[in-house]
Protein backbone atom coordinates (compact mmCIF):
# COMPACT_ATOMS: atom_id res chain seq x y z
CA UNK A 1 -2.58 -17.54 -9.76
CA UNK A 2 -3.36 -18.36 -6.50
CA UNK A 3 -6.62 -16.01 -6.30
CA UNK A 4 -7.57 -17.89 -9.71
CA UNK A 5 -7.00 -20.96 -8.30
CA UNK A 6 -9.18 -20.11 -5.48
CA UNK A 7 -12.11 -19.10 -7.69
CA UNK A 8 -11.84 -22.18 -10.03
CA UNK A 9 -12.50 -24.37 -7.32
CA UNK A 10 -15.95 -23.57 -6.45
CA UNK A 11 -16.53 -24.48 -10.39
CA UNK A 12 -14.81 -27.16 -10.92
CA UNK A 13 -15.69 -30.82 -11.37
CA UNK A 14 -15.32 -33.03 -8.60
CA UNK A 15 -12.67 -35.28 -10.67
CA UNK A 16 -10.24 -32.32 -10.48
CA UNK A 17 -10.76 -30.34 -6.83
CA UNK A 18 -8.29 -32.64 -5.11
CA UNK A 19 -5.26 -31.52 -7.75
CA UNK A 20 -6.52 -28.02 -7.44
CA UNK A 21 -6.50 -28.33 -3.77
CA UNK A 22 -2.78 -29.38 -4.26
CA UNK A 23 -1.55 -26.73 -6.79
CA UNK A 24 -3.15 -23.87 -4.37
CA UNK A 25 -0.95 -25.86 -1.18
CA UNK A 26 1.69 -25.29 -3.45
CA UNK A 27 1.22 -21.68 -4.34
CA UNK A 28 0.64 -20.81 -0.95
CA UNK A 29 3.94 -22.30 0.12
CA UNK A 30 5.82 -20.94 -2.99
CA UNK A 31 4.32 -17.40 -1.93
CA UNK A 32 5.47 -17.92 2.29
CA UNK A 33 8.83 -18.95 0.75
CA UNK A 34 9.60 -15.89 -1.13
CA UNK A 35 8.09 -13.57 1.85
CA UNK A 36 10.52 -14.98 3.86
CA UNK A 37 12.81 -14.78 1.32
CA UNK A 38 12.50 -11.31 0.86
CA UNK A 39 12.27 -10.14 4.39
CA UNK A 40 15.63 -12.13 4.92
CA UNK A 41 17.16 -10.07 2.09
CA UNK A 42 15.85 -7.14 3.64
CA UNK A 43 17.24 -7.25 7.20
CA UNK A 44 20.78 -8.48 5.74
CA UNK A 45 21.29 -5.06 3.99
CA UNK A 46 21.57 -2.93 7.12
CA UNK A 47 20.42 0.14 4.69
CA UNK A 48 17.31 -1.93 3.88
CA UNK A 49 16.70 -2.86 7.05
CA UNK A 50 17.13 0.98 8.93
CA UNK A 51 14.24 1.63 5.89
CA UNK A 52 12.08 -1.39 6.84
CA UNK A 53 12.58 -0.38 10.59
CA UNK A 54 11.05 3.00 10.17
CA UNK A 55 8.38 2.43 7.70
CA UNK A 56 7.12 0.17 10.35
CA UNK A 57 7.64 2.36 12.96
CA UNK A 58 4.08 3.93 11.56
CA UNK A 59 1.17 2.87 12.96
CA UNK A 60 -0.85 1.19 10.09
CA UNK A 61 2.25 -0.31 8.42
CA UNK A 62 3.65 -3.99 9.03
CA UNK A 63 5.89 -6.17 7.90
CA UNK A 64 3.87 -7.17 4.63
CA UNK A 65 3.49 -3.31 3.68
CA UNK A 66 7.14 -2.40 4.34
CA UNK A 67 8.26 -5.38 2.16
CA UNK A 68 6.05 -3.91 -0.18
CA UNK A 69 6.89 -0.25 0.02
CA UNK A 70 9.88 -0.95 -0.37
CA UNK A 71 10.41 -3.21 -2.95
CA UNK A 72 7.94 -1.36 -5.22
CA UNK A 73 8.58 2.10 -4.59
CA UNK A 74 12.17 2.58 -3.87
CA UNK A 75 11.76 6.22 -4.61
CA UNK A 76 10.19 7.08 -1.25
CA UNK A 77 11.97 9.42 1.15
CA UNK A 78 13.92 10.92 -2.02
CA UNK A 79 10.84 13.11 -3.75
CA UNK A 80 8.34 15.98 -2.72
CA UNK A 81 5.01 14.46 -1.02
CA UNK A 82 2.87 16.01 -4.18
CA UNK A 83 5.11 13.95 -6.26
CA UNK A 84 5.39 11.08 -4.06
CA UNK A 85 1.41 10.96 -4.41
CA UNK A 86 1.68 11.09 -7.58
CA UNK A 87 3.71 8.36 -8.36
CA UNK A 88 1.37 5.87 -6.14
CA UNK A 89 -1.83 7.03 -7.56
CA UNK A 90 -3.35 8.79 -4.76
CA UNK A 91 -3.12 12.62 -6.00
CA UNK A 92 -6.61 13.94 -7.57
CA UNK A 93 -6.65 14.53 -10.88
CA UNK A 94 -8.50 16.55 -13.09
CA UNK A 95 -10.66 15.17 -16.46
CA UNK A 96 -10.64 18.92 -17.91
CA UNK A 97 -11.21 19.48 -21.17
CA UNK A 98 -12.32 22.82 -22.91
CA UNK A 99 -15.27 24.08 -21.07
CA UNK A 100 -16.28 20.54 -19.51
CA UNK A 101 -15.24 21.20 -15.90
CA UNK A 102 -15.00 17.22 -14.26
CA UNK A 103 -14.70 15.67 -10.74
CA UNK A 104 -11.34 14.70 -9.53
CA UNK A 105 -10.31 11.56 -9.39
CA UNK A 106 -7.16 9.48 -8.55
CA UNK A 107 -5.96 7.18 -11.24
CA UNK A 108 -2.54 5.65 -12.49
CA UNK A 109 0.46 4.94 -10.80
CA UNK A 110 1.74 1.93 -8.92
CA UNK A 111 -1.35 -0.24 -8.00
CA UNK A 112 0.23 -2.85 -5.63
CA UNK A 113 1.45 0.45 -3.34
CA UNK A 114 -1.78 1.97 -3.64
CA UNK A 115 -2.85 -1.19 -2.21
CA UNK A 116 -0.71 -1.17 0.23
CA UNK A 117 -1.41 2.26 1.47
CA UNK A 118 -4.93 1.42 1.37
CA UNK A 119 -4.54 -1.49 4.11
CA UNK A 120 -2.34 1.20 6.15
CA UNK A 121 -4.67 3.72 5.85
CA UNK A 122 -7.59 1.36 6.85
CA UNK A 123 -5.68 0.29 10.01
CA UNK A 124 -4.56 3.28 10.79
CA UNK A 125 -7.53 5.35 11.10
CA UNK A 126 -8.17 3.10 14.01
CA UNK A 127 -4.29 2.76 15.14
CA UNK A 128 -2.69 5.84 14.33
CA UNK A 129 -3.65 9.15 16.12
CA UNK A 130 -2.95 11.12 13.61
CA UNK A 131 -4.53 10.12 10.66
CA UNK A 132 -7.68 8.98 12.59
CA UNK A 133 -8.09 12.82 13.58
CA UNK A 134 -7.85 13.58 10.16
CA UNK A 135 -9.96 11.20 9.34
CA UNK A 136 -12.54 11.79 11.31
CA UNK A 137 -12.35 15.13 10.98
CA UNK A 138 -13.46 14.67 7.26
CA UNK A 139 -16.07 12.63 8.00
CA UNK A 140 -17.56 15.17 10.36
CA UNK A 141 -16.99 17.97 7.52
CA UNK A 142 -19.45 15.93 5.18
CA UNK A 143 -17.04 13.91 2.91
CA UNK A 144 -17.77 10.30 1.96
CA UNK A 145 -16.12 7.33 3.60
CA UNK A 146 -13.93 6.75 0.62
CA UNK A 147 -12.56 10.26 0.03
CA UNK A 148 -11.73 10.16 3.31
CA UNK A 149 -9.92 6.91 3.19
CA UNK A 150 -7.87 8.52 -0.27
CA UNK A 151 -7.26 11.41 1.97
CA UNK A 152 -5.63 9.31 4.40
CA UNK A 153 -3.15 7.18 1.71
CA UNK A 154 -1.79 10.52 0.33
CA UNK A 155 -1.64 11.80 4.02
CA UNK A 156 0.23 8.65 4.77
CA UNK A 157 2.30 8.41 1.77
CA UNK A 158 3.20 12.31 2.96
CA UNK A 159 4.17 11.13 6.57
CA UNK A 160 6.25 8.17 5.42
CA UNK A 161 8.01 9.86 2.45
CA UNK A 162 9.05 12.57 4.99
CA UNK A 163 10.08 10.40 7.49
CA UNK A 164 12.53 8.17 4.95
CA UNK A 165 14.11 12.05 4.03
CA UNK A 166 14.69 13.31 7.35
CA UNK A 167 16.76 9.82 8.21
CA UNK A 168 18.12 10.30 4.39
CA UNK A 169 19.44 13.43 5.85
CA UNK A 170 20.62 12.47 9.48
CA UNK A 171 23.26 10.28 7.72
């Protein structure tokens, strides 16, 4: 709503941009209420908040993309990383059929994670050593900016559903 919001005021009318102005104040508050919200429910359960604490211990991954991991895909640390990738959309797929031989291509599961893992991965090949080697190591092997950067959310999505099972099984 809000992004509509935003986008309908550069059209509309100049009888109706000061009660547009007000309904986005309000969605923007609304939204800041139930971030805080959430993060408060999230550090209150001290099994929550040992997850949010190393999910962010990542490089790439922040408060906003913990919340989000871990709200929308409570399934991470407790799966294989192929299915883990899966599940968030980042695995290749093949568009096979008969003869007809296609290019892979990632498609379906969870889009709000695959955003997330997108803004990790984007920060992280600047903040976090290891997936910038990776992903400049691509790069230097010939593949295109954006394979690279889908190479780096399933990498990620690897790392941080391994690192959610090893402290699954330290307890």
């Amino acid at each position: 709503m809000l992004t509509a919001e935003k986008n309908r005021l550069h059209t509309a009318p100049m009888a109706v941009r000061d009660l547009i102005k007000d309904h986005i104040r309000y969605l923007e508050d609304q939204l800041k209420k139930t971030d805080t919200d959430l993060r408060g429910r999230i550090k209150e359960n001290p099994v929550q908040r040992e997850k949010y604490e190393l999910l962010q211990s990542v490089p790439g991954v922040g408060e906003k993309i913990a919340t989000t991991l871990i709200i929308s895909f409570p399934e991470l640390g407790t799966m294989r990383g192929k299915e883990a990738a899966s599940l968030t959309g980042v695995a290749p797929l093949n568009r096979d059929s008969g003869k007809m031989r296609g290019k892979r291509r990632i498609w379906g599961g969870r889009p709000r994670v695959r955003t997330a893992l997108y803004i990790a991965a984007l920060v992280g090949k600047k903040h976090n050593p290891v997936i910038k080697d990776f992903y400049d190591r691509l790069i230097a092997s010939g593949k295109a900016k954006k394979v690279a950067i889908v190479a780096c959310m399933r990498k990620l999505v690897t790392i941080l559903n391994y690192i959610k099972c090893s402290s699954i099984t330290k307890n």
